[in-house]
Protein backbone atom coordinates (compact mmCIF):
# COMPACT_ATOMS: atom_id res chain seq x y z
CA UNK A 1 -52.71 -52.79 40.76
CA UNK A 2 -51.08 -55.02 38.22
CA UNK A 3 -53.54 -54.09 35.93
CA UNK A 4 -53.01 -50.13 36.36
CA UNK A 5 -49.43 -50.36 35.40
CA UNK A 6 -49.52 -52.75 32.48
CA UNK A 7 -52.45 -49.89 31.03
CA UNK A 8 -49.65 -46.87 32.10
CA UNK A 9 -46.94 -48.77 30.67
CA UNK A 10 -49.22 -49.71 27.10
CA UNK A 11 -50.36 -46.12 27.09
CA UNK A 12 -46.70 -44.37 27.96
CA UNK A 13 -45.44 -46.57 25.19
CA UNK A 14 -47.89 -45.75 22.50
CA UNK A 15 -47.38 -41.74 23.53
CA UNK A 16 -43.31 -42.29 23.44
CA UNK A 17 -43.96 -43.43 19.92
CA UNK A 18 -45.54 -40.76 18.79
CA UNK A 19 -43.79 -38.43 19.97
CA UNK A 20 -41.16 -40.33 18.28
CA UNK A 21 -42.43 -40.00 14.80
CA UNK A 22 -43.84 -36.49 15.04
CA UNK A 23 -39.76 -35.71 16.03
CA UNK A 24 -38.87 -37.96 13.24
CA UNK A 25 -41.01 -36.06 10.52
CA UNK A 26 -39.94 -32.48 11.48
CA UNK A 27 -36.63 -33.69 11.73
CA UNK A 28 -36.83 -35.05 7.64
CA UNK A 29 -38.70 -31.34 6.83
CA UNK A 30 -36.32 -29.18 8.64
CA UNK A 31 -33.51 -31.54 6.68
CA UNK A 32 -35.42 -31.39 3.24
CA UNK A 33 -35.75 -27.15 4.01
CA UNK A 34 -32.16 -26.80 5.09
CA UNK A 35 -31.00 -29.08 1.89
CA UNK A 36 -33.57 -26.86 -0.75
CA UNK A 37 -32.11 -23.90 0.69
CA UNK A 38 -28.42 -24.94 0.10
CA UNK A 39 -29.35 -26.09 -3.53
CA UNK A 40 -31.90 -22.62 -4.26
CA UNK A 41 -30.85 -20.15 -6.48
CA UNK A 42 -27.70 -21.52 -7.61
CA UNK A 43 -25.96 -22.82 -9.96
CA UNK A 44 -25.51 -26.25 -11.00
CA UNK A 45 -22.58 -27.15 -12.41
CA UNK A 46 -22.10 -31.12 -13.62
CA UNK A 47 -18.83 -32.49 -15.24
CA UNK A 48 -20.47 -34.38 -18.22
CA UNK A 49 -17.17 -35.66 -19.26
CA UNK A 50 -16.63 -38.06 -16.30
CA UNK A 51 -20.45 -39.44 -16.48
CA UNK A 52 -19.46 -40.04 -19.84
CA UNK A 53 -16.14 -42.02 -18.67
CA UNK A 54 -17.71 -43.57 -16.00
CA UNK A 55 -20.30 -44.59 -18.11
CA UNK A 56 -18.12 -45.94 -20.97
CA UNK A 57 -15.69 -47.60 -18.26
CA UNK A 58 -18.63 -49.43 -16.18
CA UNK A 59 -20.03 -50.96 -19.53
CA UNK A 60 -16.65 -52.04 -20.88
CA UNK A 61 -16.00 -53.94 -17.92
CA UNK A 62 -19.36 -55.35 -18.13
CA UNK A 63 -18.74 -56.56 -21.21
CA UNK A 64 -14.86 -58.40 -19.87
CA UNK A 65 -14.92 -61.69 -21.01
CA UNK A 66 -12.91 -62.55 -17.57
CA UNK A 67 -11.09 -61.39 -14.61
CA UNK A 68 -7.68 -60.78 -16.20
CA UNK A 69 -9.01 -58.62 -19.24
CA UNK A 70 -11.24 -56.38 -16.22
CA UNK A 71 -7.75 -56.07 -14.45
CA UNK A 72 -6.26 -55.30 -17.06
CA UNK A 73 -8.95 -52.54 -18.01
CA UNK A 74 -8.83 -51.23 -14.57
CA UNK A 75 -5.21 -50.83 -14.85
CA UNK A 76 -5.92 -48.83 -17.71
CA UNK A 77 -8.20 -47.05 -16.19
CA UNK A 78 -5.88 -45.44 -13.25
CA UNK A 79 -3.22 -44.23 -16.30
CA UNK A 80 -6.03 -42.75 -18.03
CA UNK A 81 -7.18 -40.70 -14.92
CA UNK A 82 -3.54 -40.09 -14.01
CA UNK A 83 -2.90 -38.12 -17.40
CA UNK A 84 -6.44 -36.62 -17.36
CA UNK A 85 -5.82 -35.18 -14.44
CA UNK A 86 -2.04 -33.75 -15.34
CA UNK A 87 -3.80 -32.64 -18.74
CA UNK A 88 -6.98 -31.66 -17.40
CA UNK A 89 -6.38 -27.95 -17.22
CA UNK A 90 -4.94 -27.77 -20.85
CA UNK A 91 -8.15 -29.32 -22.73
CA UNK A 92 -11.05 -26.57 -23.69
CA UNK A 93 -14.27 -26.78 -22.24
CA UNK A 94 -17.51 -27.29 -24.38
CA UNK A 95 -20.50 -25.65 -21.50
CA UNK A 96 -23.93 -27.09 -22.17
CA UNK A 97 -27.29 -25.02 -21.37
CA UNK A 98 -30.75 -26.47 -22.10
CA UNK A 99 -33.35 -24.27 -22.78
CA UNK A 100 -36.93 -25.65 -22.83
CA UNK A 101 -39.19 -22.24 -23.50
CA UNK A 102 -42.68 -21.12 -22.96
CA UNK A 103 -44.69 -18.83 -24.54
CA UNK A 104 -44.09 -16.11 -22.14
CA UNK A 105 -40.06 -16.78 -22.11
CA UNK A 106 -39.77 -16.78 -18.29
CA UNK A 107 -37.17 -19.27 -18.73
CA UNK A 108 -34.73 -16.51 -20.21
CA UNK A 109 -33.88 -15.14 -16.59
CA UNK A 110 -32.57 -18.21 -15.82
CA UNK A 111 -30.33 -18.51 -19.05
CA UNK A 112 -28.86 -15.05 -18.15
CA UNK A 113 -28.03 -16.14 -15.00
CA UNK A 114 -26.13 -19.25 -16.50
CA UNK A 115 -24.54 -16.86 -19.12
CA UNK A 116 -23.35 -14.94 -16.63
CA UNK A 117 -21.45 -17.69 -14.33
CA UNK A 118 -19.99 -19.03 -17.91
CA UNK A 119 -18.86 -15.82 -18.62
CA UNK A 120 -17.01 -15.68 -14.85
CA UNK A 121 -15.32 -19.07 -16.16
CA UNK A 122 -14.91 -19.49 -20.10
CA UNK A 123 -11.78 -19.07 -21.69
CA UNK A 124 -10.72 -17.91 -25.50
CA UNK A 125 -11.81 -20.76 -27.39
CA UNK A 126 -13.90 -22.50 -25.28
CA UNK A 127 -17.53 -23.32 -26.91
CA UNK A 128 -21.04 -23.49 -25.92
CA UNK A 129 -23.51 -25.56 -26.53
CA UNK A 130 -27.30 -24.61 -25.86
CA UNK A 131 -29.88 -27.25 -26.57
CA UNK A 132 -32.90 -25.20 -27.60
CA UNK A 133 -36.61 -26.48 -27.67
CA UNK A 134 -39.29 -23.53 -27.99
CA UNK A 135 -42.39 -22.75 -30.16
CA UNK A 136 -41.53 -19.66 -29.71
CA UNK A 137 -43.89 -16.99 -27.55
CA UNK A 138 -43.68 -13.01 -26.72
CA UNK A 139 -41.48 -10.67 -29.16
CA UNK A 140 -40.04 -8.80 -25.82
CA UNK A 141 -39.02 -12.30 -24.18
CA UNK A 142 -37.92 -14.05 -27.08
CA UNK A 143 -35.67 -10.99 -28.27
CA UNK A 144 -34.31 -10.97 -24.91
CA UNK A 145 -33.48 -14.70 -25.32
CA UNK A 146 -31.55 -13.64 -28.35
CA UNK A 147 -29.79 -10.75 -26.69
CA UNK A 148 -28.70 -12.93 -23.92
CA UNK A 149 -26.80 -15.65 -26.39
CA UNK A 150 -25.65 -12.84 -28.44
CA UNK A 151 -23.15 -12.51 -25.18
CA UNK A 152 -21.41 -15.41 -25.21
CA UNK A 153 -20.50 -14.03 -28.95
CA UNK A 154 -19.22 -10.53 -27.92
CA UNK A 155 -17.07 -12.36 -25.24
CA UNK A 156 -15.40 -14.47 -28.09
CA UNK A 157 -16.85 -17.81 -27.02
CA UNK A 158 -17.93 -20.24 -30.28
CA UNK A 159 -21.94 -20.71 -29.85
CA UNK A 160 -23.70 -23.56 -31.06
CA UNK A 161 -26.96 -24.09 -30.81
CA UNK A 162 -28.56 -27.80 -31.30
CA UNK A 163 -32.57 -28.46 -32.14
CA UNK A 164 -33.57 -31.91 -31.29
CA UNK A 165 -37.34 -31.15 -31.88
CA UNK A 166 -38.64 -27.61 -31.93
CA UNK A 167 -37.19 -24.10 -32.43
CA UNK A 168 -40.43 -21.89 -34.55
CA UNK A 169 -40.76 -18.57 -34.28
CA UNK A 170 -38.85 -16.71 -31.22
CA UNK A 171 -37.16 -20.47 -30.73
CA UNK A 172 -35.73 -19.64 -34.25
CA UNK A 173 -34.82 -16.40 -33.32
CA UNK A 174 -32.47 -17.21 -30.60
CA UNK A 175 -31.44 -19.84 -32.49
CA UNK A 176 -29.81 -17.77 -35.53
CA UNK A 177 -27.94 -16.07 -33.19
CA UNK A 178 -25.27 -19.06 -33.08
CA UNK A 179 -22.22 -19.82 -35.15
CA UNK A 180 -23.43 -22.99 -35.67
CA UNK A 181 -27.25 -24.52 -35.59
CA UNK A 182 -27.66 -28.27 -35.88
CA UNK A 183 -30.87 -29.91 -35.98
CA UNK A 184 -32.31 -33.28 -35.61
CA UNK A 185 -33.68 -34.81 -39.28
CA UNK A 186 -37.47 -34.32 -38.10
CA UNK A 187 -37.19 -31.29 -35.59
CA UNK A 188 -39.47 -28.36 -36.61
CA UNK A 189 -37.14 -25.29 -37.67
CA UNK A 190 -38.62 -22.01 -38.92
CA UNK A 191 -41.61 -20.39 -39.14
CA UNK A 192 -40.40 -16.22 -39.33
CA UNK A 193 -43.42 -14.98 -39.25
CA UNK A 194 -45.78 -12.69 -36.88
CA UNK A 195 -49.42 -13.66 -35.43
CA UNK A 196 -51.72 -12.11 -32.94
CA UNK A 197 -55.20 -12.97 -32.38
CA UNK A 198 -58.22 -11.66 -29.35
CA UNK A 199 -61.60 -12.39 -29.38
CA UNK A 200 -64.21 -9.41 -29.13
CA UNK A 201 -66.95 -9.83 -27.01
CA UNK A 202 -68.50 -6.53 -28.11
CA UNK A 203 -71.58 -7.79 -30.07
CA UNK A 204 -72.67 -10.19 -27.36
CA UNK A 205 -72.33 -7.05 -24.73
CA UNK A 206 -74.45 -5.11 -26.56
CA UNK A 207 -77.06 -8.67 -26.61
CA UNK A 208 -76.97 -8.13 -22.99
CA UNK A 209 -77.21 -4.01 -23.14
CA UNK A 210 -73.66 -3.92 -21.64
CA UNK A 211 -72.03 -0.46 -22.93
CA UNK A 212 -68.23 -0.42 -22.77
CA UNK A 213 -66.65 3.00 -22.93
CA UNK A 214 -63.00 3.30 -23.61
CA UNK A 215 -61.56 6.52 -22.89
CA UNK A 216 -57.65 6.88 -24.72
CA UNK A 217 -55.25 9.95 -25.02
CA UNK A 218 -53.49 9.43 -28.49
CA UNK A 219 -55.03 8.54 -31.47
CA UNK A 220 -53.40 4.74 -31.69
CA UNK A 221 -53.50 4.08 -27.44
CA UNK A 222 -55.99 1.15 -28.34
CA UNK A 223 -56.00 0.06 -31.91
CA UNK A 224 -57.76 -3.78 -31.53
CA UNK A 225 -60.08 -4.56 -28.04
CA UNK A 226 -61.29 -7.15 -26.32
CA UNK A 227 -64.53 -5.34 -24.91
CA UNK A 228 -64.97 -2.50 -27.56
CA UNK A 229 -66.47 -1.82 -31.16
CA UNK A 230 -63.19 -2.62 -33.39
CA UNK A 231 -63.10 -0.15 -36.46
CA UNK A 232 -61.25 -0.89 -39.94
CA UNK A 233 -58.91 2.12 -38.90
CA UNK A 234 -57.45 0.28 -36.01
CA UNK A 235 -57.20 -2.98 -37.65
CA UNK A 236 -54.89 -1.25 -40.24
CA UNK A 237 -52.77 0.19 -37.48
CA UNK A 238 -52.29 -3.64 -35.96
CA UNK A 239 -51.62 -5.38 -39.35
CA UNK A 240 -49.05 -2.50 -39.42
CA UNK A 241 -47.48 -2.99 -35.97
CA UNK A 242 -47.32 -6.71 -36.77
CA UNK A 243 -45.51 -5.85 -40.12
CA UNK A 244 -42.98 -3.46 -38.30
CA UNK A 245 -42.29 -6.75 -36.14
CA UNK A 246 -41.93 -8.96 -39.40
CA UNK A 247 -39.53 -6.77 -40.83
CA UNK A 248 -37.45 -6.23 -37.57
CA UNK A 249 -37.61 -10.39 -37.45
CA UNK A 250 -36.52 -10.13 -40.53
CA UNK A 251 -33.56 -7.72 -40.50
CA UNK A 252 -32.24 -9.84 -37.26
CA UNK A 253 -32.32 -13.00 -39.18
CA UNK A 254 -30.66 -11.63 -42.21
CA UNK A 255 -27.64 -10.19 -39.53
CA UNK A 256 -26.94 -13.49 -38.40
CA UNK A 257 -28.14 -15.52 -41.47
CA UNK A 258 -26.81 -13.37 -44.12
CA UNK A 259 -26.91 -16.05 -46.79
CA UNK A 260 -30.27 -17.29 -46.45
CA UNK A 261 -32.58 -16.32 -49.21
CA UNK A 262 -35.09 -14.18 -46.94
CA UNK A 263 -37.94 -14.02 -49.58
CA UNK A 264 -37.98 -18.10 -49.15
CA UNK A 265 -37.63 -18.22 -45.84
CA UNK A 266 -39.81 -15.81 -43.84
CA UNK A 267 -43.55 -16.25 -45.19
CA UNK A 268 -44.25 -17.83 -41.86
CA UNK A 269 -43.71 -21.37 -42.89
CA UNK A 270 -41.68 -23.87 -40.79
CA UNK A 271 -39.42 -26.81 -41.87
CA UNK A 272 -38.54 -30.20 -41.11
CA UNK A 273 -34.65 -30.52 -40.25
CA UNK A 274 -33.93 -31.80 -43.53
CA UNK A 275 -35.44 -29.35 -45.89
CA UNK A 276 -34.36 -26.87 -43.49
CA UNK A 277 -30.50 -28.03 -44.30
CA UNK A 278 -31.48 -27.21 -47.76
CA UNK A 279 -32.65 -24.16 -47.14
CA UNK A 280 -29.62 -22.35 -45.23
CA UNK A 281 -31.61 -22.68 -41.78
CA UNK A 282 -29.27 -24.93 -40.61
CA UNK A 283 -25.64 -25.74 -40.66
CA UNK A 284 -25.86 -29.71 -40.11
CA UNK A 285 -27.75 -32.89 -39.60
CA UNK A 286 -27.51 -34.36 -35.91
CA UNK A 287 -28.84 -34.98 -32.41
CA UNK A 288 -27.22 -32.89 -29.63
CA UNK A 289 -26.27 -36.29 -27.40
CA UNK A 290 -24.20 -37.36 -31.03
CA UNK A 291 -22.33 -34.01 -30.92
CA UNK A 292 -21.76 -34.04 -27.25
CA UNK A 293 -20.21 -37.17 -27.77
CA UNK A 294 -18.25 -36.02 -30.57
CA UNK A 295 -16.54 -33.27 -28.97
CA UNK A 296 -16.18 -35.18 -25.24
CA UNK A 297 -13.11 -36.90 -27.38
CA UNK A 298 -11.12 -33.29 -26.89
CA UNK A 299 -12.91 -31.11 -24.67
CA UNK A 300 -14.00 -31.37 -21.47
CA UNK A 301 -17.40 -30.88 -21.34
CA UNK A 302 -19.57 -29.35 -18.61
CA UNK A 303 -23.28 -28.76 -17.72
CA UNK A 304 -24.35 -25.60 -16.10
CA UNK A 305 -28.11 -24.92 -14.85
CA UNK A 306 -29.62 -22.68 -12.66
CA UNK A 307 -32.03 -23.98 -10.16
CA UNK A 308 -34.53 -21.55 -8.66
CA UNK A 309 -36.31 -21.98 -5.41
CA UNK A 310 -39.72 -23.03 -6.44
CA UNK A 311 -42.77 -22.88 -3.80
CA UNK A 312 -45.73 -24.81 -4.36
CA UNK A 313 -47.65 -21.97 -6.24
CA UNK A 314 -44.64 -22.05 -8.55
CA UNK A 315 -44.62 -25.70 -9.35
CA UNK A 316 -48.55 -25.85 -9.80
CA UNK A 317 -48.23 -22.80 -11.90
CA UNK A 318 -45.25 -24.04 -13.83
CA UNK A 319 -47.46 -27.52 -14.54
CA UNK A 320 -50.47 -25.65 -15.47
CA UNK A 321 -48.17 -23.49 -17.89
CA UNK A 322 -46.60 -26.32 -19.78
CA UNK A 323 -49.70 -28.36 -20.36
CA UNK A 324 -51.10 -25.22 -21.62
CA UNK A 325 -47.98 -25.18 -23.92
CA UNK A 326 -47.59 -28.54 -25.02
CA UNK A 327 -51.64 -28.54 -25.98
CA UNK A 328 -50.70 -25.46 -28.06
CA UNK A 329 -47.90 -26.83 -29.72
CA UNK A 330 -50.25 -29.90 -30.52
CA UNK A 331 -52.93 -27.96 -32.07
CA UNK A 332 -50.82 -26.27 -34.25
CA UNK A 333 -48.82 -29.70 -35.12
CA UNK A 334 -51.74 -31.36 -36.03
CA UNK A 335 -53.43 -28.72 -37.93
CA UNK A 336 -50.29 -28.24 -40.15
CA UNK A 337 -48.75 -31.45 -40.73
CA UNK A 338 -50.28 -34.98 -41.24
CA UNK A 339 -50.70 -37.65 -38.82
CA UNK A 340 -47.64 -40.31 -38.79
């Protein structure tokens, strides 16, 4: 008998703890859901200026030599807060975005969201600051991109735009858009030019006695195909596409660049930060953490980013997509510059 409830109790123990932890997982999931779903499809907005001043205030009294000099820097501490906060409404705001781009620009539907909330909360003469790194990508997504910074400008807002290591191509072309582009010594600038590539698999179809028919209303509906027998008439119709696309590229940069010397600068070429100085492509030589420290003296300066919801799909897809990208970007790095 003794034995029968010592076995109950072991086994109405063992089921009370699982029970216990099964409750205790769906309890963390339903918490992580309920927290994603508050946070989804919002905006973030971060006051940069007080991580700064927290920052620079925990390492100074780190650095105290004793207790009187961290009372005393404590004490100075509460003033300082005291007339930040009386002054706090007076001082301009510097807004930071970040845009990282792929080659398919999905990211700009994000930035116009940002643009947006900035433009529910800027004032004349605040500034912002958008720390661009793309290879570029897509003509209709990267002339989007510039269309959607070209707001802040027809609001009145200052735009700079900072380049710590890439902006080629469509990355360029929402870069000129800006007031003011500063660039990192060794960040990649440039490179106004137009490609397009496909392979044709039509000669090892017809290997195989595959026949592809292509059936098109309008003489020009298909110039260039992946499955059919390409002709010299409609490769001449796609070098001329792509040189209506240079010379739109063109015309934009010379809007918002007007002193550059176009015939040096659009062959397709890209630049190190340094030559690109030289060369009218940029206005100055810095990182964007210097400048954003720079202006945090007078302005107060704030972070906004839009967070999406992402499902799994989305974040495998999004980690499939920038390897793709980065290996890209590689190629073409190590095929045009040397190794260092």
């Amino acid at each position: 008998m003794l034995d029968f409830f010592y076995f109950y109790g072991l086994f109405a123990a063992k089921t009370l703890t699982w029970v216990l932890a099964v409750a205790f997982i769906i309890a963390l999931i339903t918490n992580a859901a309920s927290r994603q779903k508050r946070t989804a499809n919002r905006l973030q907005v971060t006051d940069m200026s007080a991580k700064l001043r927290q920052q620079q205030q925990s390492l100074q009294l780190d650095c105290a030599i004793n207790d009187a000099q961290r009372k005393q820097l404590k004490q100075q501490y509460k003033q300082l807060a005291k007339a930040e906060k009386k002054a706090g409404h007076d001082k301009a705001r510097l807004y930071v975005l970040n845009f990282n781009g792929s080659m398919d620009a999905h990211e700009v539907s994000g930035l116009s969201r940002e643009i947006t909330g900035i433009l529910q909360l800027a004032q004349p003469g605040d500034e912002v600051l958008v720390r661009l790194e793309s290879g570029g990508g897509v003509v209709h997504g990267y002339g989007l991109g510039a269309a959607e910074l070209a707001r802040l400008k027809a609001h009145g807002l200052t735009l700079t735009v900072a380049v710590d290591k890439v902006a080629a191509s469509g990355g360029y072309m929402m870069a000129c858009v800006a007031q003011r582009i500063i660039a990192a010594p060794f960040a990649i600038v440039g490179s106004i030019g137009v490609v397009a590539q496909m392979p044709n698999f039509n000669k090892f179809l017809k290997n195989k006695d595959i026949d592809v028919e292509l059936h098109t209303a309008g003489a020009y509906k298909r110039t260039l195909t992946l499955f059919g027998e390409n002709d010299d008439v409609g490769r001449a119709k796609f070098q001329q596409e792509l040189e209506v696309i240079h010379q739109r590229f063109k015309d934009f940069i010379a809007e918002n660049r007007p002193n550059l010397s176009l015939e040096k600068v659009t062959t397709g070429e890209h630049w190190l930060g340094t030559d690109a100085l030289a060369l009218g492509l940029v206005d100055e030589l810095s990182t964007s953490s210097d400048y954003l420290l720079s202006q945090n003296a007078h302005k107060q300066v704030i972070s906004v980013h839009y967070q999406p919801k992402k499902n799994l799909k989305d974040k495998l897809s999004q980690a499939v997509e920038l390897g793709i990208s980065r290996a890209v970007l590689k190629l073409i790095a190590n095929a045009s510059r040397p190794f260092m």
